[in-house]
C-alpha atoms as a PDB file:
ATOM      1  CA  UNK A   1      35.298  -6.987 325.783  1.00  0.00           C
ATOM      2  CA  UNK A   2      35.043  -4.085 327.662  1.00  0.00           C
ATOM      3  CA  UNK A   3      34.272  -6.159 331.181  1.00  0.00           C
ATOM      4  CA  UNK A   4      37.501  -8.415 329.905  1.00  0.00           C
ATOM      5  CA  UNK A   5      39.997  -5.358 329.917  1.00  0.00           C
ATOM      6  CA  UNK A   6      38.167  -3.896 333.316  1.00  0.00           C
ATOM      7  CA  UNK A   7      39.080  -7.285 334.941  1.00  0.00           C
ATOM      8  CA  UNK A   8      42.793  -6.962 333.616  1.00  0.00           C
ATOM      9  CA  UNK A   9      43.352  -3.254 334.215  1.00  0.00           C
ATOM     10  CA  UNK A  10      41.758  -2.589 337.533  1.00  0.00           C
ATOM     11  CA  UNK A  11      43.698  -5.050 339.362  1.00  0.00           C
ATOM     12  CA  UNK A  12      46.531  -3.332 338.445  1.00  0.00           C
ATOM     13  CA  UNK A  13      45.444   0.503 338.619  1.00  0.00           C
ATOM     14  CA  UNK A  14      43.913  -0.408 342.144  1.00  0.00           C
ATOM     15  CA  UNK A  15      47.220  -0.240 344.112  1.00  0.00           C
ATOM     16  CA  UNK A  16      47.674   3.398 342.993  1.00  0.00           C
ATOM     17  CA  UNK A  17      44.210   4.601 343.669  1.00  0.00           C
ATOM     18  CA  UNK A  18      43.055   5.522 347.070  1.00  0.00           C
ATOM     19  CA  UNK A  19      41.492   2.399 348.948  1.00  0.00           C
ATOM     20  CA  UNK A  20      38.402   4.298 350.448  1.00  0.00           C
ATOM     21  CA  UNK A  21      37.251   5.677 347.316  1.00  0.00           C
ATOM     22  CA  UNK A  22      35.137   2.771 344.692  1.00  0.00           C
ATOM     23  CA  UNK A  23      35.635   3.033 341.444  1.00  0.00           C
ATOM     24  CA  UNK A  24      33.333   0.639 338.450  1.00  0.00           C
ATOM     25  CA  UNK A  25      33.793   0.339 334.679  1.00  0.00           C
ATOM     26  CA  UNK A  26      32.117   3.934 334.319  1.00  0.00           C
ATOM     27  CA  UNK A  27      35.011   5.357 335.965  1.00  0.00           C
ATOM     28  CA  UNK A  28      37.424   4.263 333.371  1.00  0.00           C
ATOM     29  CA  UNK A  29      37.297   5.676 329.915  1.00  0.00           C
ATOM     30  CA  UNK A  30      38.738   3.826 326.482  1.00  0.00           C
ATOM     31  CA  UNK A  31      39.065   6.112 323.561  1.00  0.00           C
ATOM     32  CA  UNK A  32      39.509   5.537 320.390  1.00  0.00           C
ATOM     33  CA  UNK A  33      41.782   7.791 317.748  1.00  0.00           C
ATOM     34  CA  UNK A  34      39.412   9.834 315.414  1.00  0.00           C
ATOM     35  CA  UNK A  35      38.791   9.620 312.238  1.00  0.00           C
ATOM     36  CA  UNK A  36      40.593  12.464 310.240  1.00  0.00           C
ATOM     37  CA  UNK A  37      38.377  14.329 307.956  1.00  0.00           C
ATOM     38  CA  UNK A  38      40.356  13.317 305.006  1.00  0.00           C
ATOM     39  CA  UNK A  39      43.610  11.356 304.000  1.00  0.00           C
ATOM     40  CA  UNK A  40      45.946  12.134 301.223  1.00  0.00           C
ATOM     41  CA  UNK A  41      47.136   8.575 299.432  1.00  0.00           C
ATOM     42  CA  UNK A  42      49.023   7.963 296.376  1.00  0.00           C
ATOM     43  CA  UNK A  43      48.414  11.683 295.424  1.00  0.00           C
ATOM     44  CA  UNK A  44      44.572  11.100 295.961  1.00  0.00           C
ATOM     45  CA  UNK A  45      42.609  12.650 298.623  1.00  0.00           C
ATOM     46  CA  UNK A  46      40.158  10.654 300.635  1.00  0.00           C
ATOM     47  CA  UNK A  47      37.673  12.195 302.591  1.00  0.00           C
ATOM     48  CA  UNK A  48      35.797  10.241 305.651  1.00  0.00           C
ATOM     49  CA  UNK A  49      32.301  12.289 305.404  1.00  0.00           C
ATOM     50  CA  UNK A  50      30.388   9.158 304.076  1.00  0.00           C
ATOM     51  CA  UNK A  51      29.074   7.023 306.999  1.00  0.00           C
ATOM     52  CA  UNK A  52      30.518   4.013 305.579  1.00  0.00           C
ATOM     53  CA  UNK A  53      33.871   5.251 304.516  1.00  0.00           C
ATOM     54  CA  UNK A  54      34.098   6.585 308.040  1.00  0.00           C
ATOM     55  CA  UNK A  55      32.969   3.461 309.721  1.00  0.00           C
ATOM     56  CA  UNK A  56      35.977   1.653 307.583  1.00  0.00           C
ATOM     57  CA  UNK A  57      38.647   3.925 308.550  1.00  0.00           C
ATOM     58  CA  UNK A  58      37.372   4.099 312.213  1.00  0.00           C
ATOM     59  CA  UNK A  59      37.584   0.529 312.620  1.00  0.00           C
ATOM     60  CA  UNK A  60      41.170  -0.264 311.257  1.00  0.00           C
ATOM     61  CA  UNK A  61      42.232   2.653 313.651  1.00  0.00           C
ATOM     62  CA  UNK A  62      40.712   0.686 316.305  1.00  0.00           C
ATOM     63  CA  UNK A  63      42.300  -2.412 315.160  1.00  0.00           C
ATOM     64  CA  UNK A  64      46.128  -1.049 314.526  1.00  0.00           C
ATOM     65  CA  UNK A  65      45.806   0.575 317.642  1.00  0.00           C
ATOM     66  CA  UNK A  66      45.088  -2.015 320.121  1.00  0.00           C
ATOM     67  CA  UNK A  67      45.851  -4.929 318.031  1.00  0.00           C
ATOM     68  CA  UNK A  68      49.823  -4.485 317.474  1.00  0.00           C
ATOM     69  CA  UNK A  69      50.961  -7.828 317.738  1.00  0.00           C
ATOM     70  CA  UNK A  70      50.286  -7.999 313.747  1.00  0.00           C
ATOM     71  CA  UNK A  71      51.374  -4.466 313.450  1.00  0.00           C
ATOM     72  CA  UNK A  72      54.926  -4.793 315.135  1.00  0.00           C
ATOM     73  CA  UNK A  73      55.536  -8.013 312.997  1.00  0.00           C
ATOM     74  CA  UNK A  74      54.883  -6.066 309.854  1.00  0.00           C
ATOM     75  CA  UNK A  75      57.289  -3.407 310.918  1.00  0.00           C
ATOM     76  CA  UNK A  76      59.893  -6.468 311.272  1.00  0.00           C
ATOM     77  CA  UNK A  77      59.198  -7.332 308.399  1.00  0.00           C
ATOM     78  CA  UNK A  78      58.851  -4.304 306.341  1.00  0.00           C
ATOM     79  CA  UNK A  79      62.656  -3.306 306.189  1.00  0.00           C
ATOM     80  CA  UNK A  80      63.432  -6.230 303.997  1.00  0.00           C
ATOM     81  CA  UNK A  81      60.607  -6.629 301.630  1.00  0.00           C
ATOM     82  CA  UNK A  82      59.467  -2.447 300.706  1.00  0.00           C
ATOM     83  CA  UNK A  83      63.883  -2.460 300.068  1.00  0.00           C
ATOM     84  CA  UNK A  84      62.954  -5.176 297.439  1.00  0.00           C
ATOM     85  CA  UNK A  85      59.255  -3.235 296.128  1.00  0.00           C
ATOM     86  CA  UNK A  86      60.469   0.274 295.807  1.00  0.00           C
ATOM     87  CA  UNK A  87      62.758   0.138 293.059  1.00  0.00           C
ATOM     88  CA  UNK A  88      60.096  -1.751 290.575  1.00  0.00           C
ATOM     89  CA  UNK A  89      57.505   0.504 291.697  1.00  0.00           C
ATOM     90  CA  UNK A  90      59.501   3.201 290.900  1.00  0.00           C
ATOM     91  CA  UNK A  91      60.656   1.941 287.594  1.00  0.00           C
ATOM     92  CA  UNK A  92      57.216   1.109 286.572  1.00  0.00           C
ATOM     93  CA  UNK A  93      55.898   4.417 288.041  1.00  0.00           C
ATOM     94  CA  UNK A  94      53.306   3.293 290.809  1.00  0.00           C
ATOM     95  CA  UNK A  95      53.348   5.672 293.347  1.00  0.00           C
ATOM     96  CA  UNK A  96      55.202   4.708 296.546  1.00  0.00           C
ATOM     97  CA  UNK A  97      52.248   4.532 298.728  1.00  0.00           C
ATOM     98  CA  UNK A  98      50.659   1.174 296.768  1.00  0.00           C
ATOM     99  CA  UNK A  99      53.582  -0.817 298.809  1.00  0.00           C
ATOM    100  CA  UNK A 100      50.995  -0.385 301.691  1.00  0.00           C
ATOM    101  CA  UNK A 101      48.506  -2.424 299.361  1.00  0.00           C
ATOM    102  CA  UNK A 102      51.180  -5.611 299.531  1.00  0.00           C
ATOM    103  CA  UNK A 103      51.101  -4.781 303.516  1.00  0.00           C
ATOM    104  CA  UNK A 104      47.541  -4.945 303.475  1.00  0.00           C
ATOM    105  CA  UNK A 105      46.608  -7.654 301.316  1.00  0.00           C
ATOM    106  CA  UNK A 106      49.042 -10.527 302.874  1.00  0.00           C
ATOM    107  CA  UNK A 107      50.734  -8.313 306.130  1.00  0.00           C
ATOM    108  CA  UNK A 108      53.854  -8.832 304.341  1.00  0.00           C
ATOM    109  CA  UNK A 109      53.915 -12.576 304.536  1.00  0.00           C
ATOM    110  CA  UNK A 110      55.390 -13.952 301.790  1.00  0.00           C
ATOM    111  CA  UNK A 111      53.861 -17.138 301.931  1.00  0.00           C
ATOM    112  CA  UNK A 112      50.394 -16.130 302.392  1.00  0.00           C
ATOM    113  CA  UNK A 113      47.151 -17.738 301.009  1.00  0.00           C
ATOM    114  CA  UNK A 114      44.265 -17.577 301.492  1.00  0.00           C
ATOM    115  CA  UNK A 115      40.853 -19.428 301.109  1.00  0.00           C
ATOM    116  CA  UNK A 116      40.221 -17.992 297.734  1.00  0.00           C
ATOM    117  CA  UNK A 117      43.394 -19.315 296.511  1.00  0.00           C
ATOM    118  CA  UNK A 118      45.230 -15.813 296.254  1.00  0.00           C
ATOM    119  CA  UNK A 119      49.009 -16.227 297.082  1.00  0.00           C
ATOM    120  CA  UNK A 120      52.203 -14.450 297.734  1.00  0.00           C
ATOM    121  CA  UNK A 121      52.817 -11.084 298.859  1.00  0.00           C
ATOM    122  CA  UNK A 122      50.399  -9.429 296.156  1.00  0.00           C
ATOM    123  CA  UNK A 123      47.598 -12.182 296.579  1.00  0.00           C
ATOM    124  CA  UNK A 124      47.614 -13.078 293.024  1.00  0.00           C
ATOM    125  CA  UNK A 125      44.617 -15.749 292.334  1.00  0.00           C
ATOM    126  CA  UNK A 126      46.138 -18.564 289.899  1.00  0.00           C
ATOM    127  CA  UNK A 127      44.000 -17.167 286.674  1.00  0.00           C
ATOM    128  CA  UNK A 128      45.372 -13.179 287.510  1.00  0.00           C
ATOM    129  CA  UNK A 129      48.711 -14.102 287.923  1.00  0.00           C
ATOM    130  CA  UNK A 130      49.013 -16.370 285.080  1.00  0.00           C
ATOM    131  CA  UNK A 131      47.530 -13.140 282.904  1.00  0.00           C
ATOM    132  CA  UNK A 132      50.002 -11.109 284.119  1.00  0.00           C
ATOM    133  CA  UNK A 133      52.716 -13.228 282.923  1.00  0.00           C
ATOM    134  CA  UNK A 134      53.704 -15.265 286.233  1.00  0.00           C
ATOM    135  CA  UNK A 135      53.869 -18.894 285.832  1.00  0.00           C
ATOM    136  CA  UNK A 136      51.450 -21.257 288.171  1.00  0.00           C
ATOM    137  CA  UNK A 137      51.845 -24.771 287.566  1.00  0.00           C
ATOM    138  CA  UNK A 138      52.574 -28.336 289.478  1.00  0.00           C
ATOM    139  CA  UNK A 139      56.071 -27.111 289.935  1.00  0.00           C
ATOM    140  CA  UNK A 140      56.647 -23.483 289.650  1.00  0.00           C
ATOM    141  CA  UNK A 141      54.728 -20.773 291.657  1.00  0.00           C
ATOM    142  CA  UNK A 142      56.361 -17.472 290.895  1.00  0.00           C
ATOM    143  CA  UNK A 143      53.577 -15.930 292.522  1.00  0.00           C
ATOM    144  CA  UNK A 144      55.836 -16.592 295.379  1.00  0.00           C
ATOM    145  CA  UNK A 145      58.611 -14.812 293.618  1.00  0.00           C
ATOM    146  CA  UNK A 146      58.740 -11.192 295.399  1.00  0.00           C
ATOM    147  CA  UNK A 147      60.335  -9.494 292.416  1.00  0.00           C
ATOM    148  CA  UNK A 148      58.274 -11.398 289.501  1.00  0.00           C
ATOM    149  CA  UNK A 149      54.754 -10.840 291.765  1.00  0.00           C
ATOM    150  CA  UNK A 150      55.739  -7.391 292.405  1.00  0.00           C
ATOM    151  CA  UNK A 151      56.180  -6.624 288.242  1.00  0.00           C
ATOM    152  CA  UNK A 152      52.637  -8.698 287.705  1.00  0.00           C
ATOM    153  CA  UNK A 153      50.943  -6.395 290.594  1.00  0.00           C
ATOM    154  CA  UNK A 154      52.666  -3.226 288.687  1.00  0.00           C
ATOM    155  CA  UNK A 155      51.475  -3.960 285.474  1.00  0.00           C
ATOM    156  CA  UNK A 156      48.012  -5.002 286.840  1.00  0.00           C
ATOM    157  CA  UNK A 157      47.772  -1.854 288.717  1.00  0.00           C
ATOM    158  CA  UNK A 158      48.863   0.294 286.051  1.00  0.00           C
ATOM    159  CA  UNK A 159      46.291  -1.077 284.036  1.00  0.00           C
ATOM    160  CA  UNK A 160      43.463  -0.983 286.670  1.00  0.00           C
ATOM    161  CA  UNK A 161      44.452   3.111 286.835  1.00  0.00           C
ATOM    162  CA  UNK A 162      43.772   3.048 283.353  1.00  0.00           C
ATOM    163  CA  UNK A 163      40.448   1.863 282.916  1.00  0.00           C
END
C-alpha cells in the first residue's frame, strides 16, 4: 500500500522539489490521527487504554480518514434520514448519539442487507424484527420502513440497556 501511494504522490510532489536532491519512500512520512485517551458517547465514557479497544478505535480512524468516499456519501445522506430518527429517539428516550449506531450498522443505506440476512437501516435479522413487532413476510418488509425499524431498534435498545 504504502509503495502504491509513493508511486501516485511522488510524481506529483517531484515538480516542486529540487531536481538535484533524491528523495525514496523514507523521505515521505504518512501519519495517522491518534487515538484519544478516552471518548464520551451516549453519556458513557470510553477509555482506549486496553490494547484491543485501542487497536479498534485506531483502525476506524485510519479508515474514515483516508477512506471518505463512504464517509462523504453518509454525510449526503445523513440530512434526510437522522431528520426522520431524532424525533422517535427522543420520544422513546435513546440518547441522540445511538443514531450513529444506524450510520454504522448499514452507512445509512436504507436498503441494506447483508449476508446474515439483517436488513434496513437498523439491520434487523427477520426473527428480531418480527419480535419487535415489525412485520416480515412474502409481501411486507417493514424492516424497510425507516420510522417502524427505527421504533423496533428503540424498543430493542431500551431493553438491551436494561438487562
Amino acid at each position: 500500500m504504502k509503495r502504491f501511494l509513493i508511486a501516485i504522490l511522488l510524481p506529483l510532489l517531484l515538480p516542486a522539489m529540487s531536481s538535484a536532491q533524491r528523495y525514496t519512500s523514507e523521505d515521505l512520512h504518512f501519519r495517522s490521527p491518534s487515538v484519544p485517551k478516552y471518548s464520551v458517547f451516549a453519556g458513557d465514557t470510553i477509555r482506549f487504554n486496553r490494547s484491543d479497544l485501542y487497536e479498534r478505535m485506531d483502525r476506524e480512524l485510519i479508515a474514515f480518514t483516508y477512506s471518505h468516499s463512504n464517509s462523504l456519501l453518509m454525510l449526503k445522506r445523513s440530512d434526510k434520514y437522522f431528520q426522520q430518527v431524532e424525533p422517535l429517539l427522543k420520544l422513546y428516550g435513546i440518547p441522540d448519539d445511538l443514531k450513529y449506531l444506524m450510520a454504522i450498522e448499514s452507512n445509512l443505506n436504507p436498503k441494506a442487507y447483508s449476508t446474515a440476512g439483517a436488513a434496513g437501516l437498523w439491520q434487523f435479522t427477520k426473527s428480531t424484527g418480527k419480535e419487535f413487532g415489525l412485520i416480515i413476510d412474502g409481501e411486507v418488509d417493514e424492516r424497510y420502513n425507516i420510522e417502524k425499524e427505527t421504533i423496533a431498534a428503540c424498543q430493542y435498545l431500551k431493553r438491551a440497556y436494561d438487562r
